[in-house]
PDB file of N, CA and C in Angstrom:
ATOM      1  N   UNK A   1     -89.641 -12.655 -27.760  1.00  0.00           N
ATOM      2  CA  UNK A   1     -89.679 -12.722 -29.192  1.00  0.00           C
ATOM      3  C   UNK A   1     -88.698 -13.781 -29.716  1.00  0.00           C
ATOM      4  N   UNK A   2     -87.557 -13.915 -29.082  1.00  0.00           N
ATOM      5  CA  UNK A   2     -86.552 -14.462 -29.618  1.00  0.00           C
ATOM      6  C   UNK A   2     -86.989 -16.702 -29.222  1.00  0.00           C
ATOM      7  N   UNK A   3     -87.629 -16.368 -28.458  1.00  0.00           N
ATOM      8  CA  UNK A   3     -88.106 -17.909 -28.150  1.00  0.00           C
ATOM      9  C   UNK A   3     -89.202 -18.484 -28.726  1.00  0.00           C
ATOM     10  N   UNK A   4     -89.941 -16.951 -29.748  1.00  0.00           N
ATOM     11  CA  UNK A   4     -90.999 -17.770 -30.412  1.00  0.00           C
ATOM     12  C   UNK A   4     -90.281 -18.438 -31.493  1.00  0.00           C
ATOM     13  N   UNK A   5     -89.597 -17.758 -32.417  1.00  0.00           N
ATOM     14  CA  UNK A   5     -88.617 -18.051 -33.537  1.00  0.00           C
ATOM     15  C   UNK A   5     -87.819 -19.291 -33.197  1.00  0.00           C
ATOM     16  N   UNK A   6     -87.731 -20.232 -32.103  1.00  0.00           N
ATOM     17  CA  UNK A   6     -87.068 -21.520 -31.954  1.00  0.00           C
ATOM     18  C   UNK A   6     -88.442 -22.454 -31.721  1.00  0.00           C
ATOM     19  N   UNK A   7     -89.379 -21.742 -31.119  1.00  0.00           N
ATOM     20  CA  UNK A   7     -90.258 -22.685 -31.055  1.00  0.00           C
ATOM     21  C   UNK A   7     -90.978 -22.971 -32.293  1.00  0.00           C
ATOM     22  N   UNK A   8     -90.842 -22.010 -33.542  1.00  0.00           N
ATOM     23  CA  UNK A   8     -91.530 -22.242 -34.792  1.00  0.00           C
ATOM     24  C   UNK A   8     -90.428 -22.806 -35.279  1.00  0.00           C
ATOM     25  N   UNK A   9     -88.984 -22.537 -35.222  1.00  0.00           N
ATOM     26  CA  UNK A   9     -88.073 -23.561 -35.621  1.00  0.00           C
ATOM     27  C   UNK A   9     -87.877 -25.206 -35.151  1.00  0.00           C
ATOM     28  N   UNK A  10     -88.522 -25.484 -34.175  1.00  0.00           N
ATOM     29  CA  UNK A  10     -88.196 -26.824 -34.194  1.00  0.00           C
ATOM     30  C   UNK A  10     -89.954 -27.648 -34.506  1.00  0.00           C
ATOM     31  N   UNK A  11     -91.066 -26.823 -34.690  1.00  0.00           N
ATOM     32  CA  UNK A  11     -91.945 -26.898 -34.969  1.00  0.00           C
ATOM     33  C   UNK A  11     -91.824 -27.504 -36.834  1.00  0.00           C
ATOM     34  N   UNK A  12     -90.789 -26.194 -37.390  1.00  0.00           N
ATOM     35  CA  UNK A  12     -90.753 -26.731 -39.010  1.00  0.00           C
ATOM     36  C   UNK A  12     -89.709 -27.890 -39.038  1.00  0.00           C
ATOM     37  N   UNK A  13     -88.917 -28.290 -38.041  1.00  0.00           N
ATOM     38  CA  UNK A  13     -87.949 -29.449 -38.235  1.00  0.00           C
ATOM     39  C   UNK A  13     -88.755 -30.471 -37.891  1.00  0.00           C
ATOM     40  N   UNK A  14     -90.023 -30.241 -37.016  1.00  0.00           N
ATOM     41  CA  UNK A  14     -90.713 -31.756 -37.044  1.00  0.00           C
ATOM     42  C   UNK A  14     -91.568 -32.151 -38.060  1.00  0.00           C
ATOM     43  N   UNK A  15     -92.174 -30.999 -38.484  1.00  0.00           N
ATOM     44  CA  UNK A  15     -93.255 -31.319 -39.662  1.00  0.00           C
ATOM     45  C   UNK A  15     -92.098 -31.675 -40.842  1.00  0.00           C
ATOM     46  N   UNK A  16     -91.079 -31.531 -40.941  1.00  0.00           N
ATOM     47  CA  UNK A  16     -89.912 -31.158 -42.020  1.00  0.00           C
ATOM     48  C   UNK A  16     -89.740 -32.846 -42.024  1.00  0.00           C
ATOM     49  N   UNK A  17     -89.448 -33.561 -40.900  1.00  0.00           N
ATOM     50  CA  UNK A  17     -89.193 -34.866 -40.515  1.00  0.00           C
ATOM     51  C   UNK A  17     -90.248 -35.830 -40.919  1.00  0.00           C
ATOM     52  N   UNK A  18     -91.144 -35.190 -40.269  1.00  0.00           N
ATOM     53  CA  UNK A  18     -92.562 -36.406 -40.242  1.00  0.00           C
ATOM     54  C   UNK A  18     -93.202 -36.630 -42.371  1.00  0.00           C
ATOM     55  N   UNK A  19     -92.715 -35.064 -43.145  1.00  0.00           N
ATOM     56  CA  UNK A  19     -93.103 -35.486 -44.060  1.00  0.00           C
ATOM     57  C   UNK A  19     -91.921 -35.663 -45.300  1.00  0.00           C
ATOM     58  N   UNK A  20     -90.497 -36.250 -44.529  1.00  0.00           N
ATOM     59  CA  UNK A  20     -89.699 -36.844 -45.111  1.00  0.00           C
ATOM     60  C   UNK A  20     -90.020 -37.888 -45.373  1.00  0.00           C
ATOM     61  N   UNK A  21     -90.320 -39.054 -43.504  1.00  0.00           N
ATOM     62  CA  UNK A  21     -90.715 -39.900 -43.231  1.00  0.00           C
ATOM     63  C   UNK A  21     -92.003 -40.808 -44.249  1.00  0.00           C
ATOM     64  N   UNK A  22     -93.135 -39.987 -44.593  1.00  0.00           N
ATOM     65  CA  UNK A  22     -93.735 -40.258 -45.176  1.00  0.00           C
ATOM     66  C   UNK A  22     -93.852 -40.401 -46.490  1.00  0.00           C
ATOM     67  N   UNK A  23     -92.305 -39.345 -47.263  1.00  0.00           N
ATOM     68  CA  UNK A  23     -92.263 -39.501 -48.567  1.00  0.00           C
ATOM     69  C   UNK A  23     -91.830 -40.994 -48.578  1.00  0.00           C
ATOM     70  N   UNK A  24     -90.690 -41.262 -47.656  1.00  0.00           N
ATOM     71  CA  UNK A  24     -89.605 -42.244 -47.583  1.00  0.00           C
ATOM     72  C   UNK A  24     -90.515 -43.808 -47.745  1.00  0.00           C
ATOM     73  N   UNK A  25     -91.862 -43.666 -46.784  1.00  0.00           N
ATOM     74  CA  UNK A  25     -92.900 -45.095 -46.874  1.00  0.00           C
ATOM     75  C   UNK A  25     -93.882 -44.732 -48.169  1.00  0.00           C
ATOM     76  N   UNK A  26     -94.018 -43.858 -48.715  1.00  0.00           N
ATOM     77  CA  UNK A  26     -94.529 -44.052 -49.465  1.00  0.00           C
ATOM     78  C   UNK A  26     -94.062 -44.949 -51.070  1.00  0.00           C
ATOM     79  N   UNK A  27     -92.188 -44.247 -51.226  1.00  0.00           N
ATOM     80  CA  UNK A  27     -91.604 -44.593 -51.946  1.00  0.00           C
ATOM     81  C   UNK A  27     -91.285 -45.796 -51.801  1.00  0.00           C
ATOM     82  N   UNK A  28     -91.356 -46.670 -51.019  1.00  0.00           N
ATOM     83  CA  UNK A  28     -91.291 -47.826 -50.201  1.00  0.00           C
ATOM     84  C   UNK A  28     -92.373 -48.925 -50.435  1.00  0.00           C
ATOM     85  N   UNK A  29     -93.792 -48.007 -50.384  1.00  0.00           N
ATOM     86  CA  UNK A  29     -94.774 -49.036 -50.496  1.00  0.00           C
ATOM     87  C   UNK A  29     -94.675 -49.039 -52.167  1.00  0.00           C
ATOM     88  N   UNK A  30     -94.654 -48.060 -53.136  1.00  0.00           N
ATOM     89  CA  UNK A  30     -94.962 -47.878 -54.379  1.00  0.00           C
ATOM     90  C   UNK A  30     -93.663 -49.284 -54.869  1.00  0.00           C
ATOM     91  N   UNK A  31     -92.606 -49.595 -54.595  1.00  0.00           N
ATOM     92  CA  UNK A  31     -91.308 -50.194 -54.863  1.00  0.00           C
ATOM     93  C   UNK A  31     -91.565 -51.901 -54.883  1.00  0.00           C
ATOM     94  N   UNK A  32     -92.173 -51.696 -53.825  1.00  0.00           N
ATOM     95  CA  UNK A  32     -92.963 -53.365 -53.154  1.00  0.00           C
ATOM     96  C   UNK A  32     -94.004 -53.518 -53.814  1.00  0.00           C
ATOM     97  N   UNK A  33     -94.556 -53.036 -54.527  1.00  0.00           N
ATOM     98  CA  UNK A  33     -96.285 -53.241 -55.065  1.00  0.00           C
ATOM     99  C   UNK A  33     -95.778 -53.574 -56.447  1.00  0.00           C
ATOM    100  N   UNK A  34     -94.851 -52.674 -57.373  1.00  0.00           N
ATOM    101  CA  UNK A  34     -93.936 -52.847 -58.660  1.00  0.00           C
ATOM    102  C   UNK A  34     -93.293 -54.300 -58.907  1.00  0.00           C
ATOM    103  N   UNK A  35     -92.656 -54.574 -57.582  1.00  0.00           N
ATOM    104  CA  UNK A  35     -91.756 -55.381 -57.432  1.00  0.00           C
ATOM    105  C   UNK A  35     -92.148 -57.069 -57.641  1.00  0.00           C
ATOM    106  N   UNK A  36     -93.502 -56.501 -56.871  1.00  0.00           N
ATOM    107  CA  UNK A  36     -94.162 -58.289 -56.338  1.00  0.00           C
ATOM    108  C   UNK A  36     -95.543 -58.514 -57.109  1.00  0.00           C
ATOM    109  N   UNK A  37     -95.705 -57.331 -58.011  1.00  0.00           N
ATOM    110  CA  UNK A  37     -96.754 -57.459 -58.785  1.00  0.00           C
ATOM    111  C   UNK A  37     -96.557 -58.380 -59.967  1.00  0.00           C
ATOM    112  N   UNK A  38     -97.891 -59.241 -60.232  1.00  0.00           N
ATOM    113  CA  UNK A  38     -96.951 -60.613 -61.116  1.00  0.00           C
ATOM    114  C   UNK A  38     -96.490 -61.606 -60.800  1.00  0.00           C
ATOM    115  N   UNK A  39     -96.057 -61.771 -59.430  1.00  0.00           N
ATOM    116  CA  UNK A  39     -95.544 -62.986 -59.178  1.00  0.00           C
ATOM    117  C   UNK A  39     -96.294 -63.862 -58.763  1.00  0.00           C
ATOM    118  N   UNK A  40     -96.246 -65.014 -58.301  1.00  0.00           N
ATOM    119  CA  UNK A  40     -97.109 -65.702 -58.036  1.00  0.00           C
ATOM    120  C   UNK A  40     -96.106 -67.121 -57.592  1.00  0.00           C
ATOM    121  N   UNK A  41     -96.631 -67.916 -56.459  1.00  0.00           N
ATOM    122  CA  UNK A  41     -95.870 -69.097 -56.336  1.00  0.00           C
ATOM    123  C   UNK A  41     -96.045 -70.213 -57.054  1.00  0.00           C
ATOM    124  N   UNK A  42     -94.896 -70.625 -57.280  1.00  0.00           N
ATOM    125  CA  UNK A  42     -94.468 -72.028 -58.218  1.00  0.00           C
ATOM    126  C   UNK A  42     -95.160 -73.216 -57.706  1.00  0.00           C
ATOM    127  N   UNK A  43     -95.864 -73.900 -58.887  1.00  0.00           N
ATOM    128  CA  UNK A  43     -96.990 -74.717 -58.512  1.00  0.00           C
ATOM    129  C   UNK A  43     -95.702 -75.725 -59.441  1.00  0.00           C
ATOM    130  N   UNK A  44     -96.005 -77.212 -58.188  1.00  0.00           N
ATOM    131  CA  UNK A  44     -94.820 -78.151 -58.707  1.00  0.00           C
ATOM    132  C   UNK A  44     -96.290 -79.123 -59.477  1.00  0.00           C
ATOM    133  N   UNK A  45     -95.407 -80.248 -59.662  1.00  0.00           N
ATOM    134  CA  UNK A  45     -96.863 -81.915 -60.262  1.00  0.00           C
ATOM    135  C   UNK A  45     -95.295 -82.289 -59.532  1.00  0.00           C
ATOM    136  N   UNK A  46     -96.269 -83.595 -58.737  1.00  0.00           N
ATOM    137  CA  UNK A  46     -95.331 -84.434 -58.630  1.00  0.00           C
ATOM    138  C   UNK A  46     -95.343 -86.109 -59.718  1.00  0.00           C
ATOM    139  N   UNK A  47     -94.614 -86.560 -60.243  1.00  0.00           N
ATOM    140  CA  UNK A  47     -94.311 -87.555 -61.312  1.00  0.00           C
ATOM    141  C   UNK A  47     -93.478 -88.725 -60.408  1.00  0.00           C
ATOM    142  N   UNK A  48     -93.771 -89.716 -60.931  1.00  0.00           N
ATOM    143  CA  UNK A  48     -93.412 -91.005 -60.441  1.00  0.00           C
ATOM    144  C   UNK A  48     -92.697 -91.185 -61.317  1.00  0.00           C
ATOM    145  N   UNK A  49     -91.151 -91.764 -61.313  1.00  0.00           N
ATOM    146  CA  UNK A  49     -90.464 -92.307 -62.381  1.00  0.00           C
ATOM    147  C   UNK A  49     -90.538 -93.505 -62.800  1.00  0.00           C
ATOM    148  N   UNK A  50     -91.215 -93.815 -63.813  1.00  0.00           N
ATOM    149  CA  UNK A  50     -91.267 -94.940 -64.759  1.00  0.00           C
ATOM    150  C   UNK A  50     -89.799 -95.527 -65.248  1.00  0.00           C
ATOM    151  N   UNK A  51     -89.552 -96.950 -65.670  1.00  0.00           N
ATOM    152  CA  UNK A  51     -88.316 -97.409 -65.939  1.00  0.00           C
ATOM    153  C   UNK A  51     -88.416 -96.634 -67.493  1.00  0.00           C
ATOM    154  N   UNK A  52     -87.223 -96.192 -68.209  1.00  0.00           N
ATOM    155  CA  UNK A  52     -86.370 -96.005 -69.122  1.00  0.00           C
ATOM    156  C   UNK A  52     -86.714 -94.107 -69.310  1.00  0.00           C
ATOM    157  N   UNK A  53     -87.441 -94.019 -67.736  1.00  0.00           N
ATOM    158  CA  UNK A  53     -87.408 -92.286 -67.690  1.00  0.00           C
ATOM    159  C   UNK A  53     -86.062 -91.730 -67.411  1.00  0.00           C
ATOM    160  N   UNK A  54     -85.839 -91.077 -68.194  1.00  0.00           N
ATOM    161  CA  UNK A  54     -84.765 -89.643 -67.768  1.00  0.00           C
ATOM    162  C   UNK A  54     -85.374 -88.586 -67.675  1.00  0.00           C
ATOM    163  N   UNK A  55     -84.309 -87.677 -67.445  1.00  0.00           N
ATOM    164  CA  UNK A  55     -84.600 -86.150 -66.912  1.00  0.00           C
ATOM    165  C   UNK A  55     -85.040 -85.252 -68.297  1.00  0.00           C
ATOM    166  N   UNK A  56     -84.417 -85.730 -69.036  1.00  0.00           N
ATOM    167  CA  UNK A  56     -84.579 -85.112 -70.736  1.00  0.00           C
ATOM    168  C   UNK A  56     -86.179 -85.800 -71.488  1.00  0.00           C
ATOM    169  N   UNK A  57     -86.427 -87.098 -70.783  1.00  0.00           N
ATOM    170  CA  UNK A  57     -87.998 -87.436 -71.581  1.00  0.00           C
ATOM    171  C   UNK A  57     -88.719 -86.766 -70.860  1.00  0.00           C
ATOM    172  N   UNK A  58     -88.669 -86.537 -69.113  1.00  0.00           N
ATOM    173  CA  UNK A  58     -89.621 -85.913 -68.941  1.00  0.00           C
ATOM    174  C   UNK A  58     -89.657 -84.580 -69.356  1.00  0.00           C
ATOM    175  N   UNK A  59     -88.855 -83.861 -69.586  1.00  0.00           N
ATOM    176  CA  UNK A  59     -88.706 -82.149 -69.634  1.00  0.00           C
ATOM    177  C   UNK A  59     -89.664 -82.488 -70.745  1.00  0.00           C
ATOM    178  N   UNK A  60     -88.856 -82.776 -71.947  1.00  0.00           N
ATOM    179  CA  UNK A  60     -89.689 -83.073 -73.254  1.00  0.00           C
ATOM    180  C   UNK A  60     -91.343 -83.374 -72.889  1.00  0.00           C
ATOM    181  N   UNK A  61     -91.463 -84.160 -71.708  1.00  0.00           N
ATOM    182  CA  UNK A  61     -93.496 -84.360 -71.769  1.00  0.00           C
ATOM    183  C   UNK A  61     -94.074 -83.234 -70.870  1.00  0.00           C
ATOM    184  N   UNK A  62     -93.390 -82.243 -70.243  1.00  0.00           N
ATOM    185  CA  UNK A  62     -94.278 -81.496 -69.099  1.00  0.00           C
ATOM    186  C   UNK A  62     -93.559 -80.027 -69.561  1.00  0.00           C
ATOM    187  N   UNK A  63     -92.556 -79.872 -70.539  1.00  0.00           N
ATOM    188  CA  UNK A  63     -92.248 -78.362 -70.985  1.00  0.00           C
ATOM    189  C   UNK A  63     -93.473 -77.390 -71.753  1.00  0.00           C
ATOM    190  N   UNK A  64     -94.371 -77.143 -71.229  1.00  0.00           N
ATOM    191  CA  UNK A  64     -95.703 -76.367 -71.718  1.00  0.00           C
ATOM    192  C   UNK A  64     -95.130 -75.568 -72.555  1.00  0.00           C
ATOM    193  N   UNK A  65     -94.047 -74.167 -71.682  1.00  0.00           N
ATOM    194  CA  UNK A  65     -94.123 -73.281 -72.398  1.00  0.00           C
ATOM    195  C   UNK A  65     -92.717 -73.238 -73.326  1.00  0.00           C
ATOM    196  N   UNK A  66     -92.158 -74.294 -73.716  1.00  0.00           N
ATOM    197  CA  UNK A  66     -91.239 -74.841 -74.367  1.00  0.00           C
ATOM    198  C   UNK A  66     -89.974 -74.123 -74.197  1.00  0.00           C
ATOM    199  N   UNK A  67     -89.828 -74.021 -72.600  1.00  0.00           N
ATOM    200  CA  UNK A  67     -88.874 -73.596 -71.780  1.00  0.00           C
ATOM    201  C   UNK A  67     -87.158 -74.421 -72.463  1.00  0.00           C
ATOM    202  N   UNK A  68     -86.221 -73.907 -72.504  1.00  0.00           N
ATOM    203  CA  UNK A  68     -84.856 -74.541 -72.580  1.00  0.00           C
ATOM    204  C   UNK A  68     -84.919 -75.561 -72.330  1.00  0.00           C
ATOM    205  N   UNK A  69     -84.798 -76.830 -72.823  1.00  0.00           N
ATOM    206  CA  UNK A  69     -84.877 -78.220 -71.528  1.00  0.00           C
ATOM    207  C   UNK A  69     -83.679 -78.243 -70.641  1.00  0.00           C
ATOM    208  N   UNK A  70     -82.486 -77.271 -71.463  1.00  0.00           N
ATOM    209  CA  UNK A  70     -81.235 -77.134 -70.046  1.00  0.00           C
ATOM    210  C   UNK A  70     -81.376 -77.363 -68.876  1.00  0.00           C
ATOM    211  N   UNK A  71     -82.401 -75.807 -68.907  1.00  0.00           N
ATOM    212  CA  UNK A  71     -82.779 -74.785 -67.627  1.00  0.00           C
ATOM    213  C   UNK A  71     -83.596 -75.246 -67.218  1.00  0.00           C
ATOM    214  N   UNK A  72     -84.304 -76.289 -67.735  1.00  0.00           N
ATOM    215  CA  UNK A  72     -85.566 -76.919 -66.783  1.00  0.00           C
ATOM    216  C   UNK A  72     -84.910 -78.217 -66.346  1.00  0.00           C
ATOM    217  N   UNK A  73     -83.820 -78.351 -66.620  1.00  0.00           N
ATOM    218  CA  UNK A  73     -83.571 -80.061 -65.968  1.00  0.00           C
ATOM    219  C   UNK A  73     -82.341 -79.356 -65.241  1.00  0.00           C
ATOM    220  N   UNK A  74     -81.795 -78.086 -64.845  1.00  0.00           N
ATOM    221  CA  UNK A  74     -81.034 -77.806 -64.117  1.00  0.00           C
ATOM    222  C   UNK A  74     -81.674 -77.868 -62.909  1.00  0.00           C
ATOM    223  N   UNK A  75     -83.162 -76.830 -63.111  1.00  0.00           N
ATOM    224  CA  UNK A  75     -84.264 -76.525 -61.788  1.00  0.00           C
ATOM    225  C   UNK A  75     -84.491 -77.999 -61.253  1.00  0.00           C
ATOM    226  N   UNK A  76     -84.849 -78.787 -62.078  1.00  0.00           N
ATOM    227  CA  UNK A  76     -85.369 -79.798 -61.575  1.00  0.00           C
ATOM    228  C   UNK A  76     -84.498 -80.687 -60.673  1.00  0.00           C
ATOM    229  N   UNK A  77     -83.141 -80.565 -60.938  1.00  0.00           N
ATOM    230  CA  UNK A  77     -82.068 -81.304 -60.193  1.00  0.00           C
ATOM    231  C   UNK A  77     -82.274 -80.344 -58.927  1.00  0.00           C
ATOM    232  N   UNK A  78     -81.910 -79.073 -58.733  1.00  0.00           N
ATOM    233  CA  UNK A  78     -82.126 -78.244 -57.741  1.00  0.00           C
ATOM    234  C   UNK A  78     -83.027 -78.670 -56.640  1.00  0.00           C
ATOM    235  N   UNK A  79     -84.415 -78.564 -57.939  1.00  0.00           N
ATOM    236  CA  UNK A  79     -85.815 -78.700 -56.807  1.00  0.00           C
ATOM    237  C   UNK A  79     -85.202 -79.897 -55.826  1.00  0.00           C
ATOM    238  N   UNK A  80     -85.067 -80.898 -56.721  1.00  0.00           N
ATOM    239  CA  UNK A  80     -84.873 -82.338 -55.565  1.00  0.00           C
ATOM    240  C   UNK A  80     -83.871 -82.799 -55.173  1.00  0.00           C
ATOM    241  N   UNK A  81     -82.979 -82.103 -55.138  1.00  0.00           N
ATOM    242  CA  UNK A  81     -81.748 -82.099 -54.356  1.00  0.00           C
ATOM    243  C   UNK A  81     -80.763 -83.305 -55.627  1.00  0.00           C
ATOM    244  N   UNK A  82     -80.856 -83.349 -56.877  1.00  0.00           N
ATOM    245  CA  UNK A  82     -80.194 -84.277 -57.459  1.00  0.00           C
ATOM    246  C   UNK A  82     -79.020 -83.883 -57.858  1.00  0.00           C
ATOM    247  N   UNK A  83     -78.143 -84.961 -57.282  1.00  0.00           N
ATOM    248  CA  UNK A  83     -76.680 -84.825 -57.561  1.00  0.00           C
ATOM    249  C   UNK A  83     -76.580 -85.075 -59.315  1.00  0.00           C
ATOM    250  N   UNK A  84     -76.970 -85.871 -60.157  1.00  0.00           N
ATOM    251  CA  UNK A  84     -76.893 -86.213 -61.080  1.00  0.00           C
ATOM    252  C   UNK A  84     -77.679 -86.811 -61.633  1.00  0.00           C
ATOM    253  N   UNK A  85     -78.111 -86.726 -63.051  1.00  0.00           N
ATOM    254  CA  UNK A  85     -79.195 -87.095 -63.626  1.00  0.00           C
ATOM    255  C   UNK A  85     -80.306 -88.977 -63.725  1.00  0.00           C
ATOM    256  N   UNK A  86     -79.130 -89.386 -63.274  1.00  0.00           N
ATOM    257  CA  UNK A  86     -79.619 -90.674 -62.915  1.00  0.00           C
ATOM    258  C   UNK A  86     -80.714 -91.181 -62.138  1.00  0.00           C
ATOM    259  N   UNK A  87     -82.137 -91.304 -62.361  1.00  0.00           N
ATOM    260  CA  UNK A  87     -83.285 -91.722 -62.032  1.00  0.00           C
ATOM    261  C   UNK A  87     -83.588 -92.866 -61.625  1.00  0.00           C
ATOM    262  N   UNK A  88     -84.156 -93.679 -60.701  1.00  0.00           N
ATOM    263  CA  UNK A  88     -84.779 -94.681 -60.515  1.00  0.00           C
ATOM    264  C   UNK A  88     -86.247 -95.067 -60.160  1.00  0.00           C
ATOM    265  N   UNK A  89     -86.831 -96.066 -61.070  1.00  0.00           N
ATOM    266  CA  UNK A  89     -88.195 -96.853 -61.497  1.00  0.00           C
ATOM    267  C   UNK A  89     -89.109 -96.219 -59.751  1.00  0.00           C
ATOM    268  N   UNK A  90     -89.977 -95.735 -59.622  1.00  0.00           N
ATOM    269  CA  UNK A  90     -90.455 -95.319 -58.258  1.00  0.00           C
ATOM    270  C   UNK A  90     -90.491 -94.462 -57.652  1.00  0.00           C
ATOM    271  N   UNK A  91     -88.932 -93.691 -57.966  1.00  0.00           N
ATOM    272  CA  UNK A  91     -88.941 -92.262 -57.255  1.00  0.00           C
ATOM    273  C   UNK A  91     -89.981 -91.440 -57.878  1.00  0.00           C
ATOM    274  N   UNK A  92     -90.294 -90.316 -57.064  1.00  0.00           N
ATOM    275  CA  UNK A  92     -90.922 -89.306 -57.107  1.00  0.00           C
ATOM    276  C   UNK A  92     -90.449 -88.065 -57.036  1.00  0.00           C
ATOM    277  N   UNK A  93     -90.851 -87.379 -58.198  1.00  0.00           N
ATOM    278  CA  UNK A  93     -89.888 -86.255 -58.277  1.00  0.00           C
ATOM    279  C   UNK A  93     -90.789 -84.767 -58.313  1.00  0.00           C
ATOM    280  N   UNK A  94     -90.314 -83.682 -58.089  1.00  0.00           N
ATOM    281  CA  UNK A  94     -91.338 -82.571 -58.269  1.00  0.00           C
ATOM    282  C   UNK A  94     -90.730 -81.673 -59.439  1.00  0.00           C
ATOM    283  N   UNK A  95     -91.773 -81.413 -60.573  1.00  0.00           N
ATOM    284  CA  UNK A  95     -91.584 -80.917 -61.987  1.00  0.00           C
ATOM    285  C   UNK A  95     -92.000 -79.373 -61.566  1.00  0.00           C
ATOM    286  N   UNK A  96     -91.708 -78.511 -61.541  1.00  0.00           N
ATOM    287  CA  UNK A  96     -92.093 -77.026 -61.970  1.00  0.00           C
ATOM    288  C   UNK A  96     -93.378 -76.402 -62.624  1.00  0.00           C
ATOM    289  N   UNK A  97     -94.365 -76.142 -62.493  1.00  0.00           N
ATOM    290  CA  UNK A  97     -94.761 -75.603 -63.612  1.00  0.00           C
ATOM    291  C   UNK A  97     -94.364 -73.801 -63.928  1.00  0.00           C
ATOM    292  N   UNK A  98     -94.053 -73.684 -65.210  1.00  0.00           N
ATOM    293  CA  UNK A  98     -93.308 -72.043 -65.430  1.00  0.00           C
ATOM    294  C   UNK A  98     -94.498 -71.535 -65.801  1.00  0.00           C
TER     295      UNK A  98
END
């Protein structure tokens, strides 16, 4: 008698486990679906710099959603590794779209 009562005890510690386990992925998948729903990857244009372009005319011609031009000529230094705003006639640069 006394060995059925351990064998139903470790019987309820596994089912006890397995549907922790499953709360635990469920709460998991629901977190990731919330999380990443909406996003979508950043589609660049790439632009050729014309002579008497800066970083401020272009924001001004490709800001659609009339984003900060700060924050879009901060990204944009980021995107292309620019130390400083200084452009030259040829380069090619990659613009964001938000």
């Amino acid at each position: 008698m006394y060995r059925d009562i351990s064998v139903k005890s470790s019987k309820e510690k596994n089912s006890f486990r397995i549907i922790s386990i499953l709360f635990l992925l469920t709460f998991i998948l629901i977190f990731l679906t919330i999380t990443t729903k909406g996003s979508k990857p950043i589609i660049y244009k790439s632009v050729t710099i014309k002579e008497g372009d800066t970083l401020w005319s272009i924001v001004k011609e490709y800001n659609d959603k009339e984003m900060d031009p700060r924050k879009m000529i901060s990204e944009i230094k980021k995107i292309n590794n620019l130390k400083d705003v200084v452009l030259k006639p040829g380069q090619t640069i990659k613009i964001p779209e938000f």
